[in-house]
Protein backbone atom coordinates (compact mmCIF):
# COMPACT_ATOMS: atom_id res chain seq x y z
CA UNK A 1 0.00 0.00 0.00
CA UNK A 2 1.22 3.44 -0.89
CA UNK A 3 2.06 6.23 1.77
CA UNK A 4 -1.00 8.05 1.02
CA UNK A 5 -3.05 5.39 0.16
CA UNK A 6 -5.97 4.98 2.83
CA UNK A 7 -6.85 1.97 4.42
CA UNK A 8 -10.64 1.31 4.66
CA UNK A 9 -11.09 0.88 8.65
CA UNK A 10 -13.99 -1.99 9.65
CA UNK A 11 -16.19 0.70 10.73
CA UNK A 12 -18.96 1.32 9.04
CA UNK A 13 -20.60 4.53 7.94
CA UNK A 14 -23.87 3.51 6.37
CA UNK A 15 -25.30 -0.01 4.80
CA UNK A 16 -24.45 1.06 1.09
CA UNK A 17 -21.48 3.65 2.02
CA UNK A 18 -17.81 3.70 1.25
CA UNK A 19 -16.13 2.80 4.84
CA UNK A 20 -13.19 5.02 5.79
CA UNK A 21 -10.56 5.08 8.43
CA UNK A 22 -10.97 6.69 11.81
CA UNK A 23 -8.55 5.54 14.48
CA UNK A 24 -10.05 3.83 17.58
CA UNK A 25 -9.95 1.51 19.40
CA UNK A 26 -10.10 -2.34 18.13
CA UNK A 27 -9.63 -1.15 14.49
CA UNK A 28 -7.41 -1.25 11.71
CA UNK A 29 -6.77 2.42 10.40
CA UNK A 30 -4.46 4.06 8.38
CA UNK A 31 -1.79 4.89 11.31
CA UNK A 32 -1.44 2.43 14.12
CA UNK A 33 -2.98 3.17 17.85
CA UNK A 34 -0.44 4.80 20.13
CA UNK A 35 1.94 1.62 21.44
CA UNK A 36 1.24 1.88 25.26
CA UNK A 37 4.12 0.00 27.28
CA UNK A 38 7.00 1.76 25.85
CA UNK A 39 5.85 5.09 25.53
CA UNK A 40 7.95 7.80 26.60
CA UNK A 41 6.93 10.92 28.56
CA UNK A 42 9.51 13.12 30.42
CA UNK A 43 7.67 14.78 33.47
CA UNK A 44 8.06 18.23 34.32
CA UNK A 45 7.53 21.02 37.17
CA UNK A 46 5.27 23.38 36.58
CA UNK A 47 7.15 26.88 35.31
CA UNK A 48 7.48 30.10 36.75
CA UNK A 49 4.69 32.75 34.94
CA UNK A 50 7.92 33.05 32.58
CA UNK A 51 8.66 29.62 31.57
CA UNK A 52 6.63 29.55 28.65
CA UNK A 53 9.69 29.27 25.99
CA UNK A 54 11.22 26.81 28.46
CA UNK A 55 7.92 24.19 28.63
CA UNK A 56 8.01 24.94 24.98
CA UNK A 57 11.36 23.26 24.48
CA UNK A 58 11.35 20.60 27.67
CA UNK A 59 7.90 19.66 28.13
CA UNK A 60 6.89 16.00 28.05
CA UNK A 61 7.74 14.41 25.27
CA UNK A 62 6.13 11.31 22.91
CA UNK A 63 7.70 8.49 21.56
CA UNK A 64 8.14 8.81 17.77
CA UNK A 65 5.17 6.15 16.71
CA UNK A 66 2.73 7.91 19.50
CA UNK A 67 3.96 11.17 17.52
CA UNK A 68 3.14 9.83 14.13
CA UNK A 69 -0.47 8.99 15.05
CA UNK A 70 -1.38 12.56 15.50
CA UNK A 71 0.45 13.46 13.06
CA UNK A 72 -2.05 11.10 10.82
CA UNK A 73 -5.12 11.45 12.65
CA UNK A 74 -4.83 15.52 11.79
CA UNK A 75 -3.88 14.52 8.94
CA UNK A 76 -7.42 12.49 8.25
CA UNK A 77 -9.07 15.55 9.86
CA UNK A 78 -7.77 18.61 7.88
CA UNK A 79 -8.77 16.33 4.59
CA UNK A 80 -12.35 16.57 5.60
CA UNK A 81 -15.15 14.35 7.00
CA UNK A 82 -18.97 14.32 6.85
CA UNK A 83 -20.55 14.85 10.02
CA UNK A 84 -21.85 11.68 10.39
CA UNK A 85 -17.86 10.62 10.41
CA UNK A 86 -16.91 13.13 12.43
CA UNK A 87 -19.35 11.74 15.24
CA UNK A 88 -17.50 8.69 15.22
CA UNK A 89 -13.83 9.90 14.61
CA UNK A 90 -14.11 12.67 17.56
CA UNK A 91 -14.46 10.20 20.41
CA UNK A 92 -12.16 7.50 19.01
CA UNK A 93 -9.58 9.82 18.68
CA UNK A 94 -10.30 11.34 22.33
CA UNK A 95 -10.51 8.12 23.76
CA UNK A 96 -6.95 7.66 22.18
CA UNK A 97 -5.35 10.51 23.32
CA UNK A 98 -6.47 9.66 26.82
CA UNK A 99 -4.22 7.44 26.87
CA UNK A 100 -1.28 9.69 26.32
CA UNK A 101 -1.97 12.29 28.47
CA UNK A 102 -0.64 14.92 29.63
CA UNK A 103 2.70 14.38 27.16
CA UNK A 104 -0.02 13.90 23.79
CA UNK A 105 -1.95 17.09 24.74
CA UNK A 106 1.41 19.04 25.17
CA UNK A 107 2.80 17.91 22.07
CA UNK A 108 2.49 19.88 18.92
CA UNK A 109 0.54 17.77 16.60
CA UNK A 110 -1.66 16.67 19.76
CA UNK A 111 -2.34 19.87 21.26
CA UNK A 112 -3.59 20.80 17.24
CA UNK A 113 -5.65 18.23 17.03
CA UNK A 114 -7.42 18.27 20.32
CA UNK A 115 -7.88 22.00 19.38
CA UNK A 116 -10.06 20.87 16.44
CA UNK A 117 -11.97 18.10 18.23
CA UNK A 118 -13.04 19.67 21.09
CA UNK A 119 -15.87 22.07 20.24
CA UNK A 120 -18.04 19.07 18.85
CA UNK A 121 -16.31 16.59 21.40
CA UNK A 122 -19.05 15.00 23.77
CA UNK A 123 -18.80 16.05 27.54
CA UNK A 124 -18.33 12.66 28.91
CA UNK A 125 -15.19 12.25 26.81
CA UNK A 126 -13.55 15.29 28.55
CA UNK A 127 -12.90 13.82 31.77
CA UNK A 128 -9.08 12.72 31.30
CA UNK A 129 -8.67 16.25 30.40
CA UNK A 130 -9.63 17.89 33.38
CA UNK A 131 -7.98 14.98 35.40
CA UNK A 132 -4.41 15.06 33.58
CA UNK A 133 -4.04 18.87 32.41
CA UNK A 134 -4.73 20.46 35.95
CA UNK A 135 -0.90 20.23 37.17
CA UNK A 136 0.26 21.71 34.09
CA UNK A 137 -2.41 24.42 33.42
CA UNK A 138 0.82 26.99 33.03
CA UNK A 139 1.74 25.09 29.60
CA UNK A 140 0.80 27.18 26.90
CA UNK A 141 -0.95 24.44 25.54
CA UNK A 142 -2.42 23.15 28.21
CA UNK A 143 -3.58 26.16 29.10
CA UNK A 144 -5.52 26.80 25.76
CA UNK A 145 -6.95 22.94 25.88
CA UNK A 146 -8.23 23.20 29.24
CA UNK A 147 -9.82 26.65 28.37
CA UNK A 148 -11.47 24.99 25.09
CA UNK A 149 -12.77 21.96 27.13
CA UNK A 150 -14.18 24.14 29.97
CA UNK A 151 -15.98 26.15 26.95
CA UNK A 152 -17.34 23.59 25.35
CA UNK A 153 -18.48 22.42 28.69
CA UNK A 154 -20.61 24.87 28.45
CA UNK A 155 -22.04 24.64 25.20
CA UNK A 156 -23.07 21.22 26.42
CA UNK A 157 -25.27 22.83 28.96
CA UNK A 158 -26.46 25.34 26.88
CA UNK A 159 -27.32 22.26 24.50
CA UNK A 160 -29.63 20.54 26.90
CA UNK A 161 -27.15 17.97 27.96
CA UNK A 162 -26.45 16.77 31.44
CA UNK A 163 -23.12 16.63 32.83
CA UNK A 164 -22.31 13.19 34.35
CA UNK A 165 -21.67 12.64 38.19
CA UNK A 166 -18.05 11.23 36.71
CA UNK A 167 -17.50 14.77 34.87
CA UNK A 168 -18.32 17.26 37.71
CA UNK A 169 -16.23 15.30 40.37
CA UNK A 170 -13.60 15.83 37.89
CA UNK A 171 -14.39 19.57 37.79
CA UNK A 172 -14.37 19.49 41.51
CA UNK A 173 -10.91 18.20 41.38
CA UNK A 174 -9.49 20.26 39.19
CA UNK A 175 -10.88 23.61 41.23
CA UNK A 176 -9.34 22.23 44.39
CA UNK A 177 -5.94 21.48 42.58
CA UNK A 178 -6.01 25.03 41.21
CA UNK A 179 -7.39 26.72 44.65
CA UNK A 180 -4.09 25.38 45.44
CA UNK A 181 -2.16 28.21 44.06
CA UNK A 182 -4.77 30.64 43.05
CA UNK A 183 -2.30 33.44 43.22
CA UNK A 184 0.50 32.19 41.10
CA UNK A 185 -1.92 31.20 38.62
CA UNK A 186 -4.28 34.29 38.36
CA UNK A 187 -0.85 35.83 37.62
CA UNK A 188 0.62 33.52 35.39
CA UNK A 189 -0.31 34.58 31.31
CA UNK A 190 -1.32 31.00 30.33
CA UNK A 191 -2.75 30.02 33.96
CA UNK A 192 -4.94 32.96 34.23
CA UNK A 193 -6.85 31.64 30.99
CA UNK A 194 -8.13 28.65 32.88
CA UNK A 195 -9.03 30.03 35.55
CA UNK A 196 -10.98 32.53 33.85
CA UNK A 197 -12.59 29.97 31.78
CA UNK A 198 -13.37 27.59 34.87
CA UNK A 199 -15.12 30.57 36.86
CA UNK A 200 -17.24 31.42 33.55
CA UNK A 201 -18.27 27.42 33.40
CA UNK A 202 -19.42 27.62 37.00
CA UNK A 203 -21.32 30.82 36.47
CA UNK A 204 -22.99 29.79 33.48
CA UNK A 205 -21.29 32.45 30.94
CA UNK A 206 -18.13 33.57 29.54
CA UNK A 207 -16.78 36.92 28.40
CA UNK A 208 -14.63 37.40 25.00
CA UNK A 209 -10.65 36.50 25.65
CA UNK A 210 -7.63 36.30 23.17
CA UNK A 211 -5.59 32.87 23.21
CA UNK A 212 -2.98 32.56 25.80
CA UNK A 213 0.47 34.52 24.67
CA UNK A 214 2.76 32.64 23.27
CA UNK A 215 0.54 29.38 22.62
CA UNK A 216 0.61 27.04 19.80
CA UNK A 217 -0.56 27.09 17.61
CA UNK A 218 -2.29 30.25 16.36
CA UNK A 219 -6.10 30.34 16.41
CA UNK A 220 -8.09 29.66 13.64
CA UNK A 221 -11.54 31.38 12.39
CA UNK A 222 -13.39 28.89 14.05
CA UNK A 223 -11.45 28.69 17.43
CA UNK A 224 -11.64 32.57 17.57
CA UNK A 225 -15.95 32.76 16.82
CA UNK A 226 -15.82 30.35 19.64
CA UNK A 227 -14.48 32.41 22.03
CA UNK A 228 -17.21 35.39 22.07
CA UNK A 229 -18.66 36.11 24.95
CA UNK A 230 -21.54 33.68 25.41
CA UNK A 231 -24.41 32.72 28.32
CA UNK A 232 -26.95 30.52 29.08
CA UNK A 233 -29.75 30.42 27.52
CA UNK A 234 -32.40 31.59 29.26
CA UNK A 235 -34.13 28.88 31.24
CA UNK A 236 -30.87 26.38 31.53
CA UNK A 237 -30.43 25.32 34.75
CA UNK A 238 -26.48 24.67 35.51
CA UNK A 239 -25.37 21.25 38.09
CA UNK A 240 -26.06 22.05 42.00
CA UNK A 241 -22.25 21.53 42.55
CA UNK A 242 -21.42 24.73 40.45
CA UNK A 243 -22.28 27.27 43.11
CA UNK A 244 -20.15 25.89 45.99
CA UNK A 245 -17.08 25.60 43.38
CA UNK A 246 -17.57 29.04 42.53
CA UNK A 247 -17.72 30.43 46.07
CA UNK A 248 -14.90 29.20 47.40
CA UNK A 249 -12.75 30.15 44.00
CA UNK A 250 -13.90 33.74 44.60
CA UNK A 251 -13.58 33.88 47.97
CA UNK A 252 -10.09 32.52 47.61
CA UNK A 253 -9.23 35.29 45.23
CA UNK A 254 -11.02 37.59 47.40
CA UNK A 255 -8.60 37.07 49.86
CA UNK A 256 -5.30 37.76 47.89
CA UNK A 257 -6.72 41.17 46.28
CA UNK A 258 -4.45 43.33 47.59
CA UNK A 259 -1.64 40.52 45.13
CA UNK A 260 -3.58 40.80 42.46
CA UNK A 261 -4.19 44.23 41.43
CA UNK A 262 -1.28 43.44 38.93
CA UNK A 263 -0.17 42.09 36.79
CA UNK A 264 -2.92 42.24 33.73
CA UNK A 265 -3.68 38.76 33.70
CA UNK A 266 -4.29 38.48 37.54
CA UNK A 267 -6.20 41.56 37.12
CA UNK A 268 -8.52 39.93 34.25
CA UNK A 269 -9.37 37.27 37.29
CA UNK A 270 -10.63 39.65 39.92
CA UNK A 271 -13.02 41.18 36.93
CA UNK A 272 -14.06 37.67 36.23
CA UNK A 273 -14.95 36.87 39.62
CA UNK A 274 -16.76 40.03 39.68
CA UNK A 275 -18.68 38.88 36.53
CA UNK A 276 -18.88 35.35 37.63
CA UNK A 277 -20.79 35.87 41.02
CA UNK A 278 -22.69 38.72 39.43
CA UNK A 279 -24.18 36.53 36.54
CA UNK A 280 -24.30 33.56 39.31
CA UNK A 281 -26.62 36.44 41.74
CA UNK A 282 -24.86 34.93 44.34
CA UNK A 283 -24.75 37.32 47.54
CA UNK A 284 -20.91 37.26 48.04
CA UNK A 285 -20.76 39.73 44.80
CA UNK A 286 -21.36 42.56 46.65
CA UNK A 287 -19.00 41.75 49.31
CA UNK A 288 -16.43 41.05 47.07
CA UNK A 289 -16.67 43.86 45.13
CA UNK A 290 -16.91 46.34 48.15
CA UNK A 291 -13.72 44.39 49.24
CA UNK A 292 -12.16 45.58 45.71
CA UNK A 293 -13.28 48.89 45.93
CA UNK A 294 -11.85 49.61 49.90
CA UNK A 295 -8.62 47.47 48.57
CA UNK A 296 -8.26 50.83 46.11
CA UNK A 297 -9.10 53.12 48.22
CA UNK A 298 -6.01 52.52 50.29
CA UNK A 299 -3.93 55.61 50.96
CA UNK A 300 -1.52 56.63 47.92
CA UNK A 301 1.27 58.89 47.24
CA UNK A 302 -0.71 61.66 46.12
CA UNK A 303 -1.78 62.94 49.30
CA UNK A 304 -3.60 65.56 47.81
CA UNK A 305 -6.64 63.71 46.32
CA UNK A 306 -8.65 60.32 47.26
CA UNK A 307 -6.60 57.21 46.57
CA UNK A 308 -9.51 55.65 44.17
CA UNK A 309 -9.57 58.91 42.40
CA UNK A 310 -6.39 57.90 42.08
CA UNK A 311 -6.96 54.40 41.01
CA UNK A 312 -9.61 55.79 38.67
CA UNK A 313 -6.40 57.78 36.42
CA UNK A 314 -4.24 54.82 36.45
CA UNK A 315 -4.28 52.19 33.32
CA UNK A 316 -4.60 49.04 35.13
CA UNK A 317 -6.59 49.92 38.58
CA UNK A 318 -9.40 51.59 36.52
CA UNK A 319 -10.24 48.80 35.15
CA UNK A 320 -10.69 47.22 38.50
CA UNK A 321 -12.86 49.73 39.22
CA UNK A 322 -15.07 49.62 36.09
CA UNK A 323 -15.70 46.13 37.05
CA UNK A 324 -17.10 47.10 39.97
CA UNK A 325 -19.34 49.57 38.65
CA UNK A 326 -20.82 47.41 36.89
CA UNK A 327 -22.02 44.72 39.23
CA UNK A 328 -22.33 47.38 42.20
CA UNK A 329 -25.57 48.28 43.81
CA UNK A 330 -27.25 51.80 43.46
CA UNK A 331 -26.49 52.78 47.48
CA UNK A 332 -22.64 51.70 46.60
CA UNK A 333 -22.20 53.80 43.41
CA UNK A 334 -24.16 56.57 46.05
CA UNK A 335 -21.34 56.18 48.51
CA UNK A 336 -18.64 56.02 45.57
CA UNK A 337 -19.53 59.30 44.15
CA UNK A 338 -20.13 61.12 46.99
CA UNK A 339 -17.17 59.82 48.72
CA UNK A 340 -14.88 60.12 45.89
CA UNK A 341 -16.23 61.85 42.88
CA UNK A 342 -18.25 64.82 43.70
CA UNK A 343 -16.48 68.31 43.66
CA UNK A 344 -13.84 66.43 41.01
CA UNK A 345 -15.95 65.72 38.03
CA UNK A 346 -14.54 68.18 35.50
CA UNK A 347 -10.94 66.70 36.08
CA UNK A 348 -12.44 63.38 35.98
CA UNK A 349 -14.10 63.89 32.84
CA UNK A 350 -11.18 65.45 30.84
CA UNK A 351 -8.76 62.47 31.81
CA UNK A 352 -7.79 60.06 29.39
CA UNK A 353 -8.40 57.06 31.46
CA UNK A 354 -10.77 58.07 34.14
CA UNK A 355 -12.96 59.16 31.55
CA UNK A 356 -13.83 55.69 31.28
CA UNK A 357 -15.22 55.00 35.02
CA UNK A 358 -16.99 57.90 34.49
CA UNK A 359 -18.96 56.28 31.98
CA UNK A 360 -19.35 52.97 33.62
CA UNK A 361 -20.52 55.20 37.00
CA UNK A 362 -23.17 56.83 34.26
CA UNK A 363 -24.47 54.02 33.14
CA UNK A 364 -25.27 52.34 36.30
CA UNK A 365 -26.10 55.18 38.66
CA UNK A 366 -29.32 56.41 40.15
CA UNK A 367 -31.52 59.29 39.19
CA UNK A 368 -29.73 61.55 42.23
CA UNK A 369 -26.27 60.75 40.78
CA UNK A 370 -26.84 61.53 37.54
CA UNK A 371 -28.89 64.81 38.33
CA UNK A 372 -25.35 65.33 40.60
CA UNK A 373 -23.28 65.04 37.92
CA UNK A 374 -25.56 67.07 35.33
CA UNK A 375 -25.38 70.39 37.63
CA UNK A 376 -21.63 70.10 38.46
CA UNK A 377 -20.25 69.12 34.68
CA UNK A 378 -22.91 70.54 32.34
CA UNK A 379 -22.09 74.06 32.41
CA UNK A 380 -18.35 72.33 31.68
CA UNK A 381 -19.34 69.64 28.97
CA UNK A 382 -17.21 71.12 26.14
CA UNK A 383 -13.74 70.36 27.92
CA UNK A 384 -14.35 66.51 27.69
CA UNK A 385 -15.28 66.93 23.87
CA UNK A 386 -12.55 69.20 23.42
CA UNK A 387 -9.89 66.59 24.39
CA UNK A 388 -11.34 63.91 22.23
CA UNK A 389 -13.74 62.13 25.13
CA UNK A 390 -17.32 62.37 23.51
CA UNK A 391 -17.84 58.87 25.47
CA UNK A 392 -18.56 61.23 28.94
CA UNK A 393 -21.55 62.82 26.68
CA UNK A 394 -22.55 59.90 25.20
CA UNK A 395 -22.99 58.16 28.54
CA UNK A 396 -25.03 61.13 30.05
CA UNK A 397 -26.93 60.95 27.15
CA UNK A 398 -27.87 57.17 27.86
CA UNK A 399 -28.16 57.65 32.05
CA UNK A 400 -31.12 60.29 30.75
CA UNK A 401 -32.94 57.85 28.54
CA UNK A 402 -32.96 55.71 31.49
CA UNK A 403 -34.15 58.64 33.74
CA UNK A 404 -37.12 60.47 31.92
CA UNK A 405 -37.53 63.47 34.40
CA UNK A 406 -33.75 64.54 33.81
CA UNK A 407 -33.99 64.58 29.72
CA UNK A 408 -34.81 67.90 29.25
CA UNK A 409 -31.96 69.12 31.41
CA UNK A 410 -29.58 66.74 29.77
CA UNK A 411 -30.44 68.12 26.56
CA UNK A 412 -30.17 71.64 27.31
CA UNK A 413 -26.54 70.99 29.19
CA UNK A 414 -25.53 68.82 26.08
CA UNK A 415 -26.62 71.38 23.32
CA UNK A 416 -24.27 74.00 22.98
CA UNK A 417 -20.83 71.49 23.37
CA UNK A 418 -22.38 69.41 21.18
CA UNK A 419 -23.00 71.69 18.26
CA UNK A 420 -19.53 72.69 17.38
CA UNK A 421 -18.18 69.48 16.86
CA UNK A 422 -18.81 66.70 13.81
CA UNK A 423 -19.34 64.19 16.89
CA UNK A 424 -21.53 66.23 18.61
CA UNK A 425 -23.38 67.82 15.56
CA UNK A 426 -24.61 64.05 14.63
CA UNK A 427 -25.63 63.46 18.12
CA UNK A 428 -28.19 66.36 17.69
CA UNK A 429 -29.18 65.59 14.47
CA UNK A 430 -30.09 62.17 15.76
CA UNK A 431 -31.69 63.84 18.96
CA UNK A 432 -33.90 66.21 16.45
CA UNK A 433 -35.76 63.06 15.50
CA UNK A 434 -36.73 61.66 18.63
CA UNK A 435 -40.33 62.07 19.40
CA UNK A 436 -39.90 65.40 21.38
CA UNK A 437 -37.32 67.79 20.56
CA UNK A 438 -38.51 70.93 21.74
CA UNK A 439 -35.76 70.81 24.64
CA UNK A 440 -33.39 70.89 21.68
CA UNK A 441 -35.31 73.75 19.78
CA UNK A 442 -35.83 75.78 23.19
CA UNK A 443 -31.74 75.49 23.89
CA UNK A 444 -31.51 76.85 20.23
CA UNK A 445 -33.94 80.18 20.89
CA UNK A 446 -31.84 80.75 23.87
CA UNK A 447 -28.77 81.27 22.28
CA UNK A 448 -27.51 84.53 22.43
CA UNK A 449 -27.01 86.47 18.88
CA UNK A 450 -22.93 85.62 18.63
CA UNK A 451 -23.76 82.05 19.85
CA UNK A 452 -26.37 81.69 17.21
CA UNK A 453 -24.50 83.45 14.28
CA UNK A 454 -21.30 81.24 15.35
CA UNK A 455 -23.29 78.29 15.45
CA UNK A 456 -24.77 78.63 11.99
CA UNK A 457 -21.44 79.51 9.78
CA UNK A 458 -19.94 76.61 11.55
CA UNK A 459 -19.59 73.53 9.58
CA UNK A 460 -21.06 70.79 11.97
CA UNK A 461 -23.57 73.64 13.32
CA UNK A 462 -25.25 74.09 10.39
CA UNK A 463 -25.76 70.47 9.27
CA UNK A 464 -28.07 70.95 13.12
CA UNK A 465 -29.98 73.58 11.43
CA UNK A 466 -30.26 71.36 8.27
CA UNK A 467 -31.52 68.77 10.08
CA UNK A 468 -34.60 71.32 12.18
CA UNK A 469 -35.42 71.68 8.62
CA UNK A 470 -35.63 68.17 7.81
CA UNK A 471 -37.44 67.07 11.42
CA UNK A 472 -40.65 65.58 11.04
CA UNK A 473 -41.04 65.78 14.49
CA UNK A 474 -40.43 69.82 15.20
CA UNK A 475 -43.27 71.61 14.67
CA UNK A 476 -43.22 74.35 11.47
CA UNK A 477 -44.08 77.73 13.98
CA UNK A 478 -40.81 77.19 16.45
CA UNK A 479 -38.74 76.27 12.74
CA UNK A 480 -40.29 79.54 11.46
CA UNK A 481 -38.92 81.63 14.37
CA UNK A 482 -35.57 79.91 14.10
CA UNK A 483 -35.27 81.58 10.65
CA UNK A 484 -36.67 84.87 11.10
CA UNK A 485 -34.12 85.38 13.91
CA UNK A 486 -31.39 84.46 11.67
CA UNK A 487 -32.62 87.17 8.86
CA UNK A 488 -32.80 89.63 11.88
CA UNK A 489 -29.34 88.91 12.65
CA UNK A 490 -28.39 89.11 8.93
CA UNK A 491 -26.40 85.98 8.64
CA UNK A 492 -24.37 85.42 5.38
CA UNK A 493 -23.60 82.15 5.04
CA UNK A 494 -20.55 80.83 3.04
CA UNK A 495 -20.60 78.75 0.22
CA UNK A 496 -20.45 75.56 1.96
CA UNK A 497 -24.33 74.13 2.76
CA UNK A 498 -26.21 75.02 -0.21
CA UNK A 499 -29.39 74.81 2.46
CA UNK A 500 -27.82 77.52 4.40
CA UNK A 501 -28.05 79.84 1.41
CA UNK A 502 -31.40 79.31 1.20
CA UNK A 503 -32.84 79.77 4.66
CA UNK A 504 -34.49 82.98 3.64
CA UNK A 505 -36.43 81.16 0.61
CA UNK A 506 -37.58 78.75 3.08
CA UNK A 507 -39.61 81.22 5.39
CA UNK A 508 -42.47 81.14 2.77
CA UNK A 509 -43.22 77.56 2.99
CA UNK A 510 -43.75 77.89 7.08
């Protein structure tokens, strides 16, 4: 037989089908099963958070024959199979590697062809995973299996199937080997994956994450769609011995805080605590995330200010504390803002990082917050636009959707720093359409004459007056006064905005 001939393997696809080979167990395939006595695997210690070249080069190791048969079975894989094959190829192949493990999951051609199995592998055939990757979840590739098994673990749920008693003690074991070391492996790069992925599983959803750095090898279309951010379905119940596992991963990390405020990845595992128990409604979120916030509150060098205004400017804190917006109750953002905020908003605002709690604090906050922050920065809502942060505006304009009673002030604090700029000059003409404007057209009649001339020979200002014209929804007598104050104020517009030119003509048809 030639080298690329295939050898028809005695399992059968259908009563009048063309067989093909799939290795497993008990049948004759095109590359032999992995020889089991004298297989060679060269354990290792876990590395350091920067071993990853090292593990790379010294991991365990595979026999060459045990090395071939991945090398085939990806082989038979990449070439294409129905999906009636594929049912039977994914668990004979799984089955196989179990064998091998961990040395065939950290070798190249194994750790690729796991990576293509698992999102259609069935739950039960995960266990050796979980049971053999666990004490070497800093391997790159270990790392990235584990996460892929946990998210396909999932999927399962979210499928409708049950996860065996077999499969969650595994689970169980797996937390308690990690929640050995939950420290050095929030703040290793490849550990911090896994454990990100494991508190998601338990909480019944995950958030979007890039492939550990340095892993092999790089992510495909597929593997990267799979990845998204993804919950539950409604209605999906997840196994009784999820919460427990959860609660004492969190309240592990919980404890170490103050270790873990750096580096990134151990940061990316307090937020996904945060999210965990927050999706989970589990009643330790709040004292976790109070536990967070008073962790960054501590006292910092600059005296002069509160430390978590503080936090709030730096790069990697804020995003702690944007986390905890986000799952923190209405009398906690309360005591946040009035504790930390008030009296600094403008500053706040005009940063380029703390900007960004800002928002998350907007979007969460009760009606007395946001009315708070609408008296203090709206008279100064043009320096955030001015240094490129339309996101502060953009968030106020959201907190008053959610808060009827404080529109029309939001819209009369937002008009005149919105008008000059192209950002802000959309926003408007978006705003003109909703299904009352007149706060909008009331803001515009109170414009003093040099606002009002400035306003309409600007470029972005005038495509606002183009689009009162247009509005369905403002009413023609308040357009008509518009325009007869302009003509008092005998405005001569440029030759940009043909529609400008023509705001005289358009008197007679109001």
């Amino acid at each position: 037989m030639g080298a690329g001939q295939r050898v028809i393997d005695s399992c059968e696809v259908g009563a009048n089908e063309t067989s093909r080979d799939f290795p497993r167990l008990g049948a004759v395939s095109a590359f032999p099963p992995p020889p089991q006595p004298n297989m060679v695997v060269h354990a290792e210690t876990p590395p350091e958070p920067d071993m990853s070249r090292q593990w790379r080069q010294s991991g365990p190791r595979l026999d060459p024959d045990t090395a071939e048969y991945f090398r085939r079975a990806l082989e038979t894989l990449e070439e294409g199979l129905s999906e009636e094959e594929l049912a039977l190829f994914t668990p004979n192949v799984l089955s196989e590697v179990s064998r091998s493990l961990p040395a065939g999951a950290l070798h190249p051609g194994g750790s690729r062809l796991l990576l293509q199995l698992l999102p259609r592998a069935p739950p039960d055939t995960l266990t050796p995973l979980l049971l053999h990757l666990g004490g070497v979840s800093r391997h790159p590739r270990a790392s990235r299996l584990l996460e892929a098994a946990l998210r396909r673990l999932l999927r399962a749920l979210g499928e409708g199937h049950a996860l065996g008693a077999e499969l969650q003690g595994a689970l169980g074991q797996l937390g308690a080997l990690l929640g050995q070391d939950l420290g050095g492996l929030a703040r290793d790069p490849n550990g911090s994956f896994v454990l990100r992925a494991l508190l998601g599983l338990l909480s019944g959803g995950t958030d979007p994450v890039p492939p550990p750095k340095g892993a092999e090898p790089k992510p495909k279309k597929e593997e990267l769609n799979a990845k998204e951010a993804w919950s539950l379905p409604e209605g999906a119940e997840l196994p009784p011995s999820f919460r427990p596992l959860l609660e004492e991963l969190a309240q592990g990390l919980e404890q170490q805080i103050p270790a873990l405020l750096s580096p990134a990845c151990a940061s990316l595992c307090l937020q996904g605590a945060l999210r965990a128990l927050h999706r989970s409604q589990s009643p330790s979120c709040s004292r976790f995330c109070r536990a967070l916030i008073g962790c960054l509150s501590q006292d910092s060098p600059a005296h002069d200010q509160s430390p978590l205004l503080t936090s709030l400017q730096d790069p990697d804190r804020s995003r702690l504390l944007e986390a905890a917006m986000t799952v923190l109750d209405p009398p906690g953002l309360r005591e946040l803002f009035q504790g930390h905020l008030r009296g600094h908003l403008r500053g706040v605002a005009s940063h380029r990082v703390a900007n960004h709690g800002l928002q998350r604090l907007l979007d969460h906050a009760p009606e007395d917050v946001v009315s708070e922050v609408l008296s203090e920065l709206g008279p100064a809502l043009e320096e955030p636009l001015a240094r490129g942060h339309p996101g502060v505006i953009l968030a106020l304009l959201g907190a008053a959707q959610r808060h009827p009673r404080l529109q029309g002030e939001a819209l009369r604090c937002l008009f005149q720093p919105l008008s000059p700029s192209p950002h802000g000059s959309r926003a408007l003409q978006s705003l003109l359409h909703f299904r009352d404007p007149s706060p909008i057209v009331r803001a515009l009649r109170a414009l003093p004459p040099p606002a009002l001339a400035a306003l309409a020979r600007s470029g972005p200002g005038s495509r606002v007056w183009d689009a009162i014209l247009a509005s369905g929804t403002v009413p023609k007598n308040p357009k008509k006064r518009l325009l007869k104050r302009l003509q008092v104020l005998k405005i001569h517009p440029k030759k940009r905005g043909e529609k400008r030119q023509n705001w005289g003509k358009n008197l007679v048809f109001f």
